[in-house]
C-alpha atoms as a PDB file:
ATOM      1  CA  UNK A   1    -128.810-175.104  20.795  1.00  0.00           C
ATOM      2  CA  UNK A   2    -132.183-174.909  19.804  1.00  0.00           C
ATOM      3  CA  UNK A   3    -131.807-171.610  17.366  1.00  0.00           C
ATOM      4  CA  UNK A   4    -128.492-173.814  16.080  1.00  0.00           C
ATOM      5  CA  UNK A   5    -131.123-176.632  14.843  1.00  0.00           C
ATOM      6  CA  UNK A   6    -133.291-174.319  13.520  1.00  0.00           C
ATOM      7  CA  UNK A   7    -130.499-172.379  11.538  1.00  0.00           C
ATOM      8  CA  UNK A   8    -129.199-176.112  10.279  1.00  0.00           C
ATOM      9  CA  UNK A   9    -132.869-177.063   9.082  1.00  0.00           C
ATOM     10  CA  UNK A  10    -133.666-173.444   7.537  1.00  0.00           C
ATOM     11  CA  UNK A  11    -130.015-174.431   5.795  1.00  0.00           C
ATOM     12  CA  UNK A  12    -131.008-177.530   4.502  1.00  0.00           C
ATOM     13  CA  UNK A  13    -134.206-176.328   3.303  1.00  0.00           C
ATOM     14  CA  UNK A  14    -132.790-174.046   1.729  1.00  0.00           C
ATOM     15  CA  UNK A  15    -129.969-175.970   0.244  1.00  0.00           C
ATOM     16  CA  UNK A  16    -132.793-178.138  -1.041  1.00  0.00           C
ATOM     17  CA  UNK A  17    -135.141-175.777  -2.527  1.00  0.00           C
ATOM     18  CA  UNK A  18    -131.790-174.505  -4.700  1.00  0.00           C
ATOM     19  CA  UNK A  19    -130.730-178.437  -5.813  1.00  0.00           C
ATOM     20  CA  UNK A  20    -133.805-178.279  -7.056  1.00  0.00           C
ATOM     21  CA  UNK A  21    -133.463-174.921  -8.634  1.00  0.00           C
ATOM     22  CA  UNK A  22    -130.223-176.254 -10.551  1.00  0.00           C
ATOM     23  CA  UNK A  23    -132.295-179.190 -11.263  1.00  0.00           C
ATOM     24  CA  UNK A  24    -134.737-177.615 -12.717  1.00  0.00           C
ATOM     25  CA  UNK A  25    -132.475-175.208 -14.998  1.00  0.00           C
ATOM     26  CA  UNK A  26    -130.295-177.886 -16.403  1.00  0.00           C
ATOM     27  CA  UNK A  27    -133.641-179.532 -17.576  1.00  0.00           C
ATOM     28  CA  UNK A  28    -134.828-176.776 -18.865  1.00  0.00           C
ATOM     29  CA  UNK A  29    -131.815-176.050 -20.901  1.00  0.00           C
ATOM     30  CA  UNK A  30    -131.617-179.571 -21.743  1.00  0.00           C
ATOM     31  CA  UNK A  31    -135.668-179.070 -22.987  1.00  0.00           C
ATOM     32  CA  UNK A  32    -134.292-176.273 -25.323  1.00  0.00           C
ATOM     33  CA  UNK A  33    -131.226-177.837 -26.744  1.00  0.00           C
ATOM     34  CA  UNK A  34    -133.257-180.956 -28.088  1.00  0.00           C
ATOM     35  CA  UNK A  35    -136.264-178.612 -28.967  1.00  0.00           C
ATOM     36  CA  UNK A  36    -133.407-176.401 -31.224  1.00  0.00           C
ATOM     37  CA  UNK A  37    -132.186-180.245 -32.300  1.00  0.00           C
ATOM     38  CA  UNK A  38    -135.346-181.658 -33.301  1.00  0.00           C
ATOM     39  CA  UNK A  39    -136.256-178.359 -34.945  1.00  0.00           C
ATOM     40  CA  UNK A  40    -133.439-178.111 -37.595  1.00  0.00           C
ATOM     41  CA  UNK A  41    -134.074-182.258 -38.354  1.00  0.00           C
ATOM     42  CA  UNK A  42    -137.757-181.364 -39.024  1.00  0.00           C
ATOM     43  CA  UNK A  43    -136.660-178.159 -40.741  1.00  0.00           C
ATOM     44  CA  UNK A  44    -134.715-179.957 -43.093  1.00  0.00           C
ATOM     45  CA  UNK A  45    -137.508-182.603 -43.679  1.00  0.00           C
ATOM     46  CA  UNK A  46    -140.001-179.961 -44.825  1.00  0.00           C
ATOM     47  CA  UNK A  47    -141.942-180.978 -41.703  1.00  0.00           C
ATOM     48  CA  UNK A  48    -142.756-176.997 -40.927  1.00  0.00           C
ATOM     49  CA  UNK A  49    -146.260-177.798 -38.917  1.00  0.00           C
ATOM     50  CA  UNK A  50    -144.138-180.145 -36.762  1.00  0.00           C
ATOM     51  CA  UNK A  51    -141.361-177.418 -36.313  1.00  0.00           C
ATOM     52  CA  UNK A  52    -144.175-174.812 -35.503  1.00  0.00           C
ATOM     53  CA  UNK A  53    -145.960-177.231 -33.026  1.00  0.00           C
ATOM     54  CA  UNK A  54    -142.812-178.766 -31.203  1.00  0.00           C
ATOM     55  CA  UNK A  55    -141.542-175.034 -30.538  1.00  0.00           C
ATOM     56  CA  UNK A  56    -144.577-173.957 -29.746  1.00  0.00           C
ATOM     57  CA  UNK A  57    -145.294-177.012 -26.964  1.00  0.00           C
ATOM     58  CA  UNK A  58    -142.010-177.104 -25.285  1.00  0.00           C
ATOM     59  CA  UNK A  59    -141.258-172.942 -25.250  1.00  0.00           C
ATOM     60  CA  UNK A  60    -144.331-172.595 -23.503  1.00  0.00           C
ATOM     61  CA  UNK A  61    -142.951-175.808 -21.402  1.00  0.00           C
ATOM     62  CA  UNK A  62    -139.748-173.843 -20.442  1.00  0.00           C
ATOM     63  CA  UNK A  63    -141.483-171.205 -19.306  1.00  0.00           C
ATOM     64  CA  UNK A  64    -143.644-173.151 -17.318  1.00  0.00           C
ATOM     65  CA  UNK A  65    -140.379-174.514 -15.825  1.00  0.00           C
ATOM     66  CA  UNK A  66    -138.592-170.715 -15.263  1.00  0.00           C
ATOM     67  CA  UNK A  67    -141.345-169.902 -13.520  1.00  0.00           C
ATOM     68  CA  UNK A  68    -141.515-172.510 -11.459  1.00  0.00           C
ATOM     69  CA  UNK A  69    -137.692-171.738 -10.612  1.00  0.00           C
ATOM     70  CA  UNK A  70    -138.277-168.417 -10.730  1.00  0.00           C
ATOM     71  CA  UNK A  71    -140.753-169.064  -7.583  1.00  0.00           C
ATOM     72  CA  UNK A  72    -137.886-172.048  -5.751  1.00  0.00           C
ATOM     73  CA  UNK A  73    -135.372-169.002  -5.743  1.00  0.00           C
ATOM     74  CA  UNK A  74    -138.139-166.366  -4.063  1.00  0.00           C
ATOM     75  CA  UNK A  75    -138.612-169.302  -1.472  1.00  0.00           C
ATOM     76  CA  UNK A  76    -135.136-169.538  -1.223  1.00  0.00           C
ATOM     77  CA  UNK A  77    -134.154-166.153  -0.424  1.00  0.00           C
ATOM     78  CA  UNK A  78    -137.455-164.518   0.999  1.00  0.00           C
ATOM     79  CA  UNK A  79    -138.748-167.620   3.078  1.00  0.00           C
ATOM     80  CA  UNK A  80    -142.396-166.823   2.223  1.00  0.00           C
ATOM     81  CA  UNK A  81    -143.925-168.766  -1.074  1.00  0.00           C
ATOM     82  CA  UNK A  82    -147.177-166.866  -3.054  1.00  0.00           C
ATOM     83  CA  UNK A  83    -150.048-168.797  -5.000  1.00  0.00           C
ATOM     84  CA  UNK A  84    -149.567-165.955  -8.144  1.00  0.00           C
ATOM     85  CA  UNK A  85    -146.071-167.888  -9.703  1.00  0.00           C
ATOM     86  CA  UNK A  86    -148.184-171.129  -9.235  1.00  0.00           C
ATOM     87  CA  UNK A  87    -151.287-169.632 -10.875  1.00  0.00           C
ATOM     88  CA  UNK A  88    -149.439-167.764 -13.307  1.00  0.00           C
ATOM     89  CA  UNK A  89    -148.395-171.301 -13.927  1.00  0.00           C
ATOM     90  CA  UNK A  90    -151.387-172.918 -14.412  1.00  0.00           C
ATOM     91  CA  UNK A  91    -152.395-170.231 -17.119  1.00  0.00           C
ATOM     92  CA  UNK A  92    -149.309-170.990 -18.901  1.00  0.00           C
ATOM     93  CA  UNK A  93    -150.394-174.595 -19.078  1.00  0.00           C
ATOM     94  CA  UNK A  94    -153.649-174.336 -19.906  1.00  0.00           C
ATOM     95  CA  UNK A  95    -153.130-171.822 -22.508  1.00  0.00           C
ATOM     96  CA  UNK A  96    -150.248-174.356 -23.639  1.00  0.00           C
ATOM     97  CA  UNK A  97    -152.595-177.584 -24.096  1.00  0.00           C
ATOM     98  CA  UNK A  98    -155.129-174.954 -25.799  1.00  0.00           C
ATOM     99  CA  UNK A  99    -152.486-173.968 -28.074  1.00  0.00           C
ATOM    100  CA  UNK A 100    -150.797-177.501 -28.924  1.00  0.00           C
ATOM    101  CA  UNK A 101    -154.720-178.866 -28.605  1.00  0.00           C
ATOM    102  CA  UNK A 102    -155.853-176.424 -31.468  1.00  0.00           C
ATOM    103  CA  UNK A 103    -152.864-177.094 -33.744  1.00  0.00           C
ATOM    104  CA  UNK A 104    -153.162-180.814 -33.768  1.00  0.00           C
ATOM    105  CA  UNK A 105    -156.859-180.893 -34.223  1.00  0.00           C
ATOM    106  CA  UNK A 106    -156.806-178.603 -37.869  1.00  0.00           C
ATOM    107  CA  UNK A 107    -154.860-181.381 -39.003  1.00  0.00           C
ATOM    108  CA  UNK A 108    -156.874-184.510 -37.474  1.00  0.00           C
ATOM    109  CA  UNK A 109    -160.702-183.362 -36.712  1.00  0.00           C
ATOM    110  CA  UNK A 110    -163.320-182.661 -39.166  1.00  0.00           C
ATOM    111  CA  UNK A 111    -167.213-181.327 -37.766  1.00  0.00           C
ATOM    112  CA  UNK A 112    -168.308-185.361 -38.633  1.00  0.00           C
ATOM    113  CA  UNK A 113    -165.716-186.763 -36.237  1.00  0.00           C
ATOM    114  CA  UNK A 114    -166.933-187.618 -32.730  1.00  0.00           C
ATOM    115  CA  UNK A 115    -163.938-187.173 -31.465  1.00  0.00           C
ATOM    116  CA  UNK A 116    -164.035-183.257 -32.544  1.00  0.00           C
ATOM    117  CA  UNK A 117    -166.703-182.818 -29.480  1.00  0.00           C
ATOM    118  CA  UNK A 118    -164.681-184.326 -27.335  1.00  0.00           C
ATOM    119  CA  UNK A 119    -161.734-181.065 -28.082  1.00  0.00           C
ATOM    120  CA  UNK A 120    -164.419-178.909 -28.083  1.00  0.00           C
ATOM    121  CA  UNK A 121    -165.309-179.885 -24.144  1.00  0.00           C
ATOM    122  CA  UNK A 122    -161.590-179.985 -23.197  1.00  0.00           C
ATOM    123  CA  UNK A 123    -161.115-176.400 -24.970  1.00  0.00           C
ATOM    124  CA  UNK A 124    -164.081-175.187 -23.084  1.00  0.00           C
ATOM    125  CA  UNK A 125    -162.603-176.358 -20.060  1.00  0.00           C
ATOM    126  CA  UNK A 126    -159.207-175.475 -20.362  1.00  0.00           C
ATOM    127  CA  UNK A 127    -160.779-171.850 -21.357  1.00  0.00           C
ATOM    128  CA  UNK A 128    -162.487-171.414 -17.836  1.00  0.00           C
ATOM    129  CA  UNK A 129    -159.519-173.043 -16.094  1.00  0.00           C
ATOM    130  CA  UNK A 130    -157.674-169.601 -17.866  1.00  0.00           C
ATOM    131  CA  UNK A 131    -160.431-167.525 -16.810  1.00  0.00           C
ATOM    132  CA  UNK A 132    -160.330-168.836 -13.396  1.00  0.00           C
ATOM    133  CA  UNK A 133    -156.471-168.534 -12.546  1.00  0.00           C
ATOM    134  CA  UNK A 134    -156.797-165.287 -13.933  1.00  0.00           C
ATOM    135  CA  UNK A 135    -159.803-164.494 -11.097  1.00  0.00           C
ATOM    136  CA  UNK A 136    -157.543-165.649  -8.807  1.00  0.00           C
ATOM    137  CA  UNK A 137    -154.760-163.997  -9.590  1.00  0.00           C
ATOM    138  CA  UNK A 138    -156.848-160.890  -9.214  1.00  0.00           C
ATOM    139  CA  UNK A 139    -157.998-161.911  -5.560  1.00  0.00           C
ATOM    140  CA  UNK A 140    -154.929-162.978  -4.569  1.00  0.00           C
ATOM    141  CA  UNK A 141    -153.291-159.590  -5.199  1.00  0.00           C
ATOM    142  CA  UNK A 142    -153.539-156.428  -2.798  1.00  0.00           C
ATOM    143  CA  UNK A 143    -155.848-153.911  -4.146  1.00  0.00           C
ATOM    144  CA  UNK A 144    -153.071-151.437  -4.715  1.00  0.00           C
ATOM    145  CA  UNK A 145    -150.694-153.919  -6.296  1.00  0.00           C
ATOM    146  CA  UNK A 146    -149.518-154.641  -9.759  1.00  0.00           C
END
């Protein structure tokens, strides 16, 4: 009885982990349809810096997302869960905001804006956040690994 409960559970978890997985995937493909959609009306405005940024911030976005079920579907089928998908992650996010960040202020920030420090502290940040996951990464790996 007892190893019947725990096969239910481990079923249910499991079952769980892969709702989420389809979750996750239908957004993700929804993410890209509009992002395609939005494109092309831009595109045909002349807006090309909008095109540019809105791929640029939800790509990266997706493949924050297929990582993320990329690491539900390990879970799923190996039962053990690793910190590198989340950290790999976190790189992808940080080097996202950087990117998106960057792109918005050429457009908005001159060197007499006070707001212009401001990007520079959250670039500076974001920077050692990348340098930091990527530490970790390292650590977090077996010394003969890849």
């Amino acid at each position: 009885m007892r190893r019947d409960a725990f096969r239910i559970l481990q079923g249910t978890e499991t079952a769980i982990y892969l709702f989420a997985g389809f979750l996750i995937a239908a957004g993700a493909a929804v993410l890209l349809l509009s992002t395609l959609m939005e494109g092309v009306q831009h595109l045909l405005k002349g807006d090309y810096g909008e095109v540019v940024l809105g791929l640029l911030d939800r790509v990266l976005l997706a493949l924050m997302l297929a990582e993320i079920l990329y690491t539900l579907l390990r879970f799923a089928r190996e039962g053990t869960l690793e910190a590198t998908p989340f950290l790999i992650i976190g790189i992808i996010a940080a080097v996202r905001r950087v990117l998106v960040l960057t792109a918005e202020a050429v457009e908005k920030f001159d060197l007499a804006d006070p707001a212009f420090m401001a990007v520079l502290a959250e670039l500076g940040l974001l920077s050692l956040m990348v340098v930091a996951f990527a530490l970790a990464i390292r650590l977090v790996r077996p010394a003969g690994g890849q």
